[in-house]
C-alpha atoms as a PDB file:
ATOM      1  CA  UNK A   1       6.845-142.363  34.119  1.00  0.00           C
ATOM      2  CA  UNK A   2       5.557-141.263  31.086  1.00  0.00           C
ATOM      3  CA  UNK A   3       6.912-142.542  27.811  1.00  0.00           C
ATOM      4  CA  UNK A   4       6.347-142.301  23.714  1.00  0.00           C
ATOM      5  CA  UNK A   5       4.633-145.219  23.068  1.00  0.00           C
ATOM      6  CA  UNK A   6       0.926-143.518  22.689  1.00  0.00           C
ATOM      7  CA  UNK A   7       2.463-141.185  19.650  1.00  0.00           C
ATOM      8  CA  UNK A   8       4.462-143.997  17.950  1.00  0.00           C
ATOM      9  CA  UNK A   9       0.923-145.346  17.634  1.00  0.00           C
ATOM     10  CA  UNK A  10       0.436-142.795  14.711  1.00  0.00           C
ATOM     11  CA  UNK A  11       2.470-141.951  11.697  1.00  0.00           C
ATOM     12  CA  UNK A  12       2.510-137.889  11.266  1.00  0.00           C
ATOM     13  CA  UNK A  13       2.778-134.802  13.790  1.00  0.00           C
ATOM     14  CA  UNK A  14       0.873-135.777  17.462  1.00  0.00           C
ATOM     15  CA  UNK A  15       0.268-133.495  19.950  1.00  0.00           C
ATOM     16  CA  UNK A  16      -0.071-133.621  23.349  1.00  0.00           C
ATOM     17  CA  UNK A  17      -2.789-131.581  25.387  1.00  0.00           C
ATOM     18  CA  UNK A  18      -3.851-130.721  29.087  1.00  0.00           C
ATOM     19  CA  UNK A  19      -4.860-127.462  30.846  1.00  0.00           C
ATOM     20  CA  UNK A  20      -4.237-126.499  34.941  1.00  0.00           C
ATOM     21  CA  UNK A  21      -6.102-124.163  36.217  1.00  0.00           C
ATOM     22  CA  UNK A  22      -9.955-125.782  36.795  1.00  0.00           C
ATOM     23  CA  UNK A  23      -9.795-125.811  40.503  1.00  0.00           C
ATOM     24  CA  UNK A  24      -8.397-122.130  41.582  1.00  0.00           C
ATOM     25  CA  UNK A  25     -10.588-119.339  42.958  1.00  0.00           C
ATOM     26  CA  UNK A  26      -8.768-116.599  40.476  1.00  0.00           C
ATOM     27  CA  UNK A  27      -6.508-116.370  37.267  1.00  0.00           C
ATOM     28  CA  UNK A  28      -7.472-117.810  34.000  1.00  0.00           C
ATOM     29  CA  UNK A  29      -7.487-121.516  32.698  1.00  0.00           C
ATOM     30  CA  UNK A  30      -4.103-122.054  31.222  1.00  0.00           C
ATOM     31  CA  UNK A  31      -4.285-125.257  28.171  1.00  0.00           C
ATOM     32  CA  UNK A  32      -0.993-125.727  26.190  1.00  0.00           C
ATOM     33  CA  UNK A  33      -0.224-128.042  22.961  1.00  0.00           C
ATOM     34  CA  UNK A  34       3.285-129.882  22.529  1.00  0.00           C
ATOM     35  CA  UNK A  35       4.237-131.738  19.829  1.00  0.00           C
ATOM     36  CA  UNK A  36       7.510-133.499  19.178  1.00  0.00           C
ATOM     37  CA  UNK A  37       8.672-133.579  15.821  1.00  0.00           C
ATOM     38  CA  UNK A  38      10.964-136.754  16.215  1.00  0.00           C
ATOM     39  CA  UNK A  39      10.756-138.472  20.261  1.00  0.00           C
ATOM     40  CA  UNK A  40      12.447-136.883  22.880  1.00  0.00           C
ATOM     41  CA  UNK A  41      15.678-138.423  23.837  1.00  0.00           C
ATOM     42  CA  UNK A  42      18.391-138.222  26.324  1.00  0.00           C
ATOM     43  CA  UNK A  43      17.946-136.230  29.250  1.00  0.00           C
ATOM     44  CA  UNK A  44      15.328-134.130  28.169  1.00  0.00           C
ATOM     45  CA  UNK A  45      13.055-137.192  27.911  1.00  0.00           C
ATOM     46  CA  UNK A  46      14.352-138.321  31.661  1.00  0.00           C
ATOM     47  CA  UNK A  47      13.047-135.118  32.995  1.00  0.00           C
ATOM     48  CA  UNK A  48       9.528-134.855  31.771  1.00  0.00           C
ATOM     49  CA  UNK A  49       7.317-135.617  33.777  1.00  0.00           C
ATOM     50  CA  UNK A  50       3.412-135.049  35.327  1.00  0.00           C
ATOM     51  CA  UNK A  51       3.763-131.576  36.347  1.00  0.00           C
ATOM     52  CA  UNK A  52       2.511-132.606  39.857  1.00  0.00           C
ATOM     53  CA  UNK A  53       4.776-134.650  40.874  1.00  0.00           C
ATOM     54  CA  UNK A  54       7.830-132.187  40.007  1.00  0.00           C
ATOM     55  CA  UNK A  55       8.835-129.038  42.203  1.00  0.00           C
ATOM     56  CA  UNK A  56       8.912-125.772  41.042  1.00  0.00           C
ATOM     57  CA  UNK A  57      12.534-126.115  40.733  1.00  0.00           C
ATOM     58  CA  UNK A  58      12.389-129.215  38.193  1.00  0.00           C
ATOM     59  CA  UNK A  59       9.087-127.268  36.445  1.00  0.00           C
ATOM     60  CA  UNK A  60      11.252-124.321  35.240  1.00  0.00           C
ATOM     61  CA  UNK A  61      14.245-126.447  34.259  1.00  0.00           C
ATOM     62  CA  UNK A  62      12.330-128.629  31.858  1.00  0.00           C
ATOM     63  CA  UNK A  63      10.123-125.762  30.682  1.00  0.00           C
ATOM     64  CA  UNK A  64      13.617-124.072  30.099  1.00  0.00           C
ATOM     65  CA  UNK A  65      14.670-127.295  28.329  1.00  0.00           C
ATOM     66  CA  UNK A  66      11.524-127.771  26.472  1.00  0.00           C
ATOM     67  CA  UNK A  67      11.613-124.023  24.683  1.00  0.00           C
ATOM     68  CA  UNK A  68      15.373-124.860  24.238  1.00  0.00           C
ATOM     69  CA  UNK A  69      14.763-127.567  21.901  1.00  0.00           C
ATOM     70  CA  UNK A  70      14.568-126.928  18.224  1.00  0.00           C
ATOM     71  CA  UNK A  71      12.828-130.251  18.259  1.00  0.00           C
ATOM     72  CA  UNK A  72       9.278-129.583  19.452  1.00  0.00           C
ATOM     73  CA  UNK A  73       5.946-127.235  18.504  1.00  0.00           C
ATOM     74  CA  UNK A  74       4.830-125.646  21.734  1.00  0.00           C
ATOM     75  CA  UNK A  75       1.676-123.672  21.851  1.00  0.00           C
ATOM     76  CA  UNK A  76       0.266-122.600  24.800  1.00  0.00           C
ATOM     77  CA  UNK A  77      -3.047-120.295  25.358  1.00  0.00           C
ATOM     78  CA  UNK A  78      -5.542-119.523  27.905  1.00  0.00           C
ATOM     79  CA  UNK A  79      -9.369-118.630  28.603  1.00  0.00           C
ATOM     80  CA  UNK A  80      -9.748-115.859  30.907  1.00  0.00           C
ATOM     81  CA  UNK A  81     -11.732-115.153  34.348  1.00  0.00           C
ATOM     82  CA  UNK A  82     -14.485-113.542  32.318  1.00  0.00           C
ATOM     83  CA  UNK A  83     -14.564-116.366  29.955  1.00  0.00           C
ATOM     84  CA  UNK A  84     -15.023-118.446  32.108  1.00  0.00           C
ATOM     85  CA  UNK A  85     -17.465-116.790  34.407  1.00  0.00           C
ATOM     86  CA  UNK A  86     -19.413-116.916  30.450  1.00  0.00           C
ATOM     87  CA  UNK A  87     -18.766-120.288  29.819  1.00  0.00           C
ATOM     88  CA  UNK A  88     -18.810-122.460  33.485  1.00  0.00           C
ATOM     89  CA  UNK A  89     -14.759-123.697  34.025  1.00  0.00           C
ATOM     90  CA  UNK A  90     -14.818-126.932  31.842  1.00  0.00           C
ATOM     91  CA  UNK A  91     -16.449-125.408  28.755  1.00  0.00           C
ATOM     92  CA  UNK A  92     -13.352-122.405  29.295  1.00  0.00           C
ATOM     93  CA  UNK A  93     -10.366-125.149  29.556  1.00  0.00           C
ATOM     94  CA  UNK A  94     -11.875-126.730  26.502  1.00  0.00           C
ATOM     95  CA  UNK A  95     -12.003-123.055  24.724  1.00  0.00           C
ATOM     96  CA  UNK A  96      -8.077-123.317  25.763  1.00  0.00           C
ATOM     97  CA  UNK A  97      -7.180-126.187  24.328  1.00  0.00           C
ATOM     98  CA  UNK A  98      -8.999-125.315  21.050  1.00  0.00           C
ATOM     99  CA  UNK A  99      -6.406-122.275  21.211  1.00  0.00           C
ATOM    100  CA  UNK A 100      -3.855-123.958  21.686  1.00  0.00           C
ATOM    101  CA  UNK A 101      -3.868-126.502  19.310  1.00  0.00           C
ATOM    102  CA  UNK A 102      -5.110-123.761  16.674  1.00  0.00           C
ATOM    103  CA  UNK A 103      -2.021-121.812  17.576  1.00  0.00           C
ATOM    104  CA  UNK A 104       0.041-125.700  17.569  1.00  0.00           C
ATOM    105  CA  UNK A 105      -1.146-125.949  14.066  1.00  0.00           C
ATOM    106  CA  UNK A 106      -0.079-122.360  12.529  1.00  0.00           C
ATOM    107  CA  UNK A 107       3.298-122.918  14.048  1.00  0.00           C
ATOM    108  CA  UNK A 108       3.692-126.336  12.510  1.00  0.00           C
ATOM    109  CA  UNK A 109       2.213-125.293   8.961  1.00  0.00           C
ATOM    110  CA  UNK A 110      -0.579-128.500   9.622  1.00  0.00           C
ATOM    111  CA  UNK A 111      -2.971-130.032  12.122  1.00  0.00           C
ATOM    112  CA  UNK A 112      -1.607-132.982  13.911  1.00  0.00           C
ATOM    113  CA  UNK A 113      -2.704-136.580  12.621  1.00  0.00           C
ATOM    114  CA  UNK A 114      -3.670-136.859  16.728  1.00  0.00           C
ATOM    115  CA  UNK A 115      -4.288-135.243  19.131  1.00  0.00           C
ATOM    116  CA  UNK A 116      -3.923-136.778  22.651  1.00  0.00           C
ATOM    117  CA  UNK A 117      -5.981-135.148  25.813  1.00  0.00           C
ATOM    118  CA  UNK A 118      -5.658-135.729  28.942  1.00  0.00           C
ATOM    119  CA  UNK A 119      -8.921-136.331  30.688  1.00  0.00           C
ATOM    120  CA  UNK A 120     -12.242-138.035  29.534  1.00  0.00           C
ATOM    121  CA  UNK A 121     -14.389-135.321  29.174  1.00  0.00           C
ATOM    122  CA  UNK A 122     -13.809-134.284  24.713  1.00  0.00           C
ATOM    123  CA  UNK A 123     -13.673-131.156  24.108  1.00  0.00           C
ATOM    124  CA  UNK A 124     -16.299-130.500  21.171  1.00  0.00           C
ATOM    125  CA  UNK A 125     -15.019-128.615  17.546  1.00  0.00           C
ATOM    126  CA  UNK A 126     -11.203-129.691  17.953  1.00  0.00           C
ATOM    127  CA  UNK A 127     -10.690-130.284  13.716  1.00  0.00           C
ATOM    128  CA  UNK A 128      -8.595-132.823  13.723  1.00  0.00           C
ATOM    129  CA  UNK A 129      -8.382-136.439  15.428  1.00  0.00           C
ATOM    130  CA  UNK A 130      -8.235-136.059  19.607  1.00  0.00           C
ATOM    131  CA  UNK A 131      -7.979-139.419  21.611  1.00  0.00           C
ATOM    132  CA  UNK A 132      -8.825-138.779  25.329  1.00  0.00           C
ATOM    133  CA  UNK A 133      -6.161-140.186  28.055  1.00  0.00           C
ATOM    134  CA  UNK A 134      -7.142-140.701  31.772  1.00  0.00           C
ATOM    135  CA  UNK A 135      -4.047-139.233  33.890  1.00  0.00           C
ATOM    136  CA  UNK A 136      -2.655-138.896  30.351  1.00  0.00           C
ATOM    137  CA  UNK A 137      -0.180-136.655  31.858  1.00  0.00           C
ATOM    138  CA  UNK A 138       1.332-139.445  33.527  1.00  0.00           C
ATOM    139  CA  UNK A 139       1.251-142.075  30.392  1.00  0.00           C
ATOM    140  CA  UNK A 140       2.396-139.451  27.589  1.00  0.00           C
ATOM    141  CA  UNK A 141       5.653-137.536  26.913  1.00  0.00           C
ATOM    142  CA  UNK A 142       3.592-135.088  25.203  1.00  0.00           C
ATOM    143  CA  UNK A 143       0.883-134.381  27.407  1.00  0.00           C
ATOM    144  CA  UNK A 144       3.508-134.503  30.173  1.00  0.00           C
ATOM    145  CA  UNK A 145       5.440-131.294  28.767  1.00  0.00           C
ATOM    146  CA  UNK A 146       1.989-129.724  27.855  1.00  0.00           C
ATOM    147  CA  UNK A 147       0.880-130.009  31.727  1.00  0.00           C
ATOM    148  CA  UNK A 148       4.416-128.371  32.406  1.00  0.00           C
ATOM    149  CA  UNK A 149       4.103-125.666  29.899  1.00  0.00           C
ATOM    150  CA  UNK A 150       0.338-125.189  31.420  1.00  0.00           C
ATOM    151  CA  UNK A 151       1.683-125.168  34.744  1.00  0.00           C
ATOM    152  CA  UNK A 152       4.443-122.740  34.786  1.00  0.00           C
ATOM    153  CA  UNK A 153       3.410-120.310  32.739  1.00  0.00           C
ATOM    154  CA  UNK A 154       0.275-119.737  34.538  1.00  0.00           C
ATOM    155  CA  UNK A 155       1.699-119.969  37.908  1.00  0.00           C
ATOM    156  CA  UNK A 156       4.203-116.916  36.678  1.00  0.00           C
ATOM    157  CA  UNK A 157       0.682-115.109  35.499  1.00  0.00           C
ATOM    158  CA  UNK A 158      -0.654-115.736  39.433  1.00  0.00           C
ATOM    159  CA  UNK A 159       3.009-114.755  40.524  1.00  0.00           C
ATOM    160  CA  UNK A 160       2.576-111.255  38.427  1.00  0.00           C
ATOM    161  CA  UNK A 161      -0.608-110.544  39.766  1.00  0.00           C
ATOM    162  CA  UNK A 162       0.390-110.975  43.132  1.00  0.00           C
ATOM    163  CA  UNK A 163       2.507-108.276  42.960  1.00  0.00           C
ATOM    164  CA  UNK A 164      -0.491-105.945  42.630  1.00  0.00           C
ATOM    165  CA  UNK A 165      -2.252-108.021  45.161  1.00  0.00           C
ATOM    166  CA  UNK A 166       0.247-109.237  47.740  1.00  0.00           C
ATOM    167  CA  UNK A 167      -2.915-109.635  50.354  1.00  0.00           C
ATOM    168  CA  UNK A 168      -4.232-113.285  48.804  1.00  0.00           C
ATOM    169  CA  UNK A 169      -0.897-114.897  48.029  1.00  0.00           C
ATOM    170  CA  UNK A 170      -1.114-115.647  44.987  1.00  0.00           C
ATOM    171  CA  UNK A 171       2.551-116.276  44.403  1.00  0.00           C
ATOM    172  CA  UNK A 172       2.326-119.363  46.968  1.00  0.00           C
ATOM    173  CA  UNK A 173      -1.038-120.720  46.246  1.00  0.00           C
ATOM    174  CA  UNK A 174      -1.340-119.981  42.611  1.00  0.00           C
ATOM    175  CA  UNK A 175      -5.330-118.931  43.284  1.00  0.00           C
ATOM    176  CA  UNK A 176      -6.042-121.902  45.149  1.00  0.00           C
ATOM    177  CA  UNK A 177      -8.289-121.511  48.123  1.00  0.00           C
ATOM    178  CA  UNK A 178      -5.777-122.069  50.698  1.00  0.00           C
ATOM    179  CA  UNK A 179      -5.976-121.055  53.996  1.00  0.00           C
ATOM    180  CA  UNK A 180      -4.061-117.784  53.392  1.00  0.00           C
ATOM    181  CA  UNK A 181      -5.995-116.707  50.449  1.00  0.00           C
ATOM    182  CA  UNK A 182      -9.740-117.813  52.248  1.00  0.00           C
ATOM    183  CA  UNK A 183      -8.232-114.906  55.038  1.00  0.00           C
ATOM    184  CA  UNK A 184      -7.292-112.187  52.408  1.00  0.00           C
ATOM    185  CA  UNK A 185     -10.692-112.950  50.919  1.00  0.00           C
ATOM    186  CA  UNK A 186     -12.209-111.973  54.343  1.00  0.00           C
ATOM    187  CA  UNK A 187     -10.245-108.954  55.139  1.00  0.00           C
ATOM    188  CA  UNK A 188      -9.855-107.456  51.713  1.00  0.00           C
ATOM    189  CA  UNK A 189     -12.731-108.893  49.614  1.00  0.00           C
ATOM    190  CA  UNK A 190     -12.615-109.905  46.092  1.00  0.00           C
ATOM    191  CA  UNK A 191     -10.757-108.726  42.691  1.00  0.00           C
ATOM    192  CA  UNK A 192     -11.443-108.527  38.985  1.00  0.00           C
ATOM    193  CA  UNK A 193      -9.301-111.755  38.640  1.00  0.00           C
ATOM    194  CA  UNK A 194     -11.664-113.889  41.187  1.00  0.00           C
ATOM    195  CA  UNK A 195     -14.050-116.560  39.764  1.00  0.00           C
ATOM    196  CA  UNK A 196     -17.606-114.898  40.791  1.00  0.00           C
ATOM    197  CA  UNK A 197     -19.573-118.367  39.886  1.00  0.00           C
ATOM    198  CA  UNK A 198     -17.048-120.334  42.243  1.00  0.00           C
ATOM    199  CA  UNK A 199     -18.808-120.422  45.855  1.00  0.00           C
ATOM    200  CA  UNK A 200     -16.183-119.527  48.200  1.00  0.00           C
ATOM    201  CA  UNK A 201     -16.344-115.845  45.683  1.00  0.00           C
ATOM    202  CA  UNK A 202     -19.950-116.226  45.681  1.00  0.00           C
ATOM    203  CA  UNK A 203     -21.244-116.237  48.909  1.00  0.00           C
ATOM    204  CA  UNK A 204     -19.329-112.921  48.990  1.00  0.00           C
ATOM    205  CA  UNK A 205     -20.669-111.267  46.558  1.00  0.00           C
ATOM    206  CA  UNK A 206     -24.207-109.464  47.853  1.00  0.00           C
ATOM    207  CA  UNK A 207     -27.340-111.334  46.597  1.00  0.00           C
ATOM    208  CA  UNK A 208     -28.324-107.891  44.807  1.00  0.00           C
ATOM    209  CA  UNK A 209     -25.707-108.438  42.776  1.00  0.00           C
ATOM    210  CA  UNK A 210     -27.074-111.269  40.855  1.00  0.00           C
ATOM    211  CA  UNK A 211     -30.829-109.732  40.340  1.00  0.00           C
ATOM    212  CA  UNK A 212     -29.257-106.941  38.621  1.00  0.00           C
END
């Protein structure tokens, strides 16, 4: 379980950072920024948790919980399709965490003494102190409820847009390349929202296209 003891390490406002949304076939990288402005107690503290190893269910009632709380600085953002397509997918997550700490920082009035990432890859021109965390979301309260913010938020974008394209799934498999959304992929082809540089999108896509 995740717990406070990376922020205590550092005296002022700490953030928490982590991004979902690298491995899908459509929909835009989601990042978001949480910061705690004293630690989390009680039962909101109990409930967060890596966002992959709660249901849906749990997801919504801590995100619920989380934008409850007059207690925390949450900032999410995103990097979209086309962005990403621009960028490769790890250069666009970083462009979303950059966001979202930028926005983190307007809504607290000042940068955070720290900010905490989860991965090991550092995203370059954060301004202000970042400390990378293998399976931070999983050590850190903070980067815990950012991965939950992340999570739900841009599984309700993939839930939206499934609405206008009920043939890939989208509201079950979030843009993953499950077996449902490989089959709407070979019935109904692709959409604005699919990744063109991903491969299962590519190989779809007529060579012509690319010597254009």
């Amino acid at each position: 379980m995740p717990d406070y003891s990376l922020e205590i390490a550092y005296k002022g406002l700490v953030a928490g950072v982590d991004e979902v949304g690298r491995g899908p076939l459509a929909g835009p990288v989601v990042a978001a920024a949480v910061a705690f402005i004293t630690p989390p107690e009680g039962e909101l503290a109990m409930l967060i948790d890596d966002s992959k190893k709660l249901s849906a269910i749990k997801r919504e009632k801590v995100f619920k919980a989380l934008y409850a709380s007059k207690n925390v600085f949450i900032a999410p953002a995103a990097a979209s399709v086309q962005e990403i397509e621009a960028l490769n997918i790890s250069n666009a997550a970083h462009l979303a965490m950059r966001r979202a700490l930028k926005r983190l920082a307007k809504k607290a009035g000042q940068w955070p003494v720290m900010a905490l990432i989860d991965g090991k890859h550092a995203p370059k021109n954060i301004p202000c102190p970042i400390k990378m965390i293998i399976k931070g979301d999983g050590l850190s309260l903070s980067i815990a409820a950012a991965s939950i913010i992340a999570k739900v938020l841009r599984d309700r974008a993939m839930e939206r847009l499934s609405h206008r394209y009920p043939m890939y799934s989208w509201e079950r498999n979030s843009g993953y390349g499950t077996a449902a959304h490989l089959s709407g992929l070979k019935i109904s082809g692709i959409t604005p929202h699919h990744r063109r540089d991903f491969a299962p999108i590519r190989r779809l896509i007529p060579t012509e296209a690319f010597s254009l």
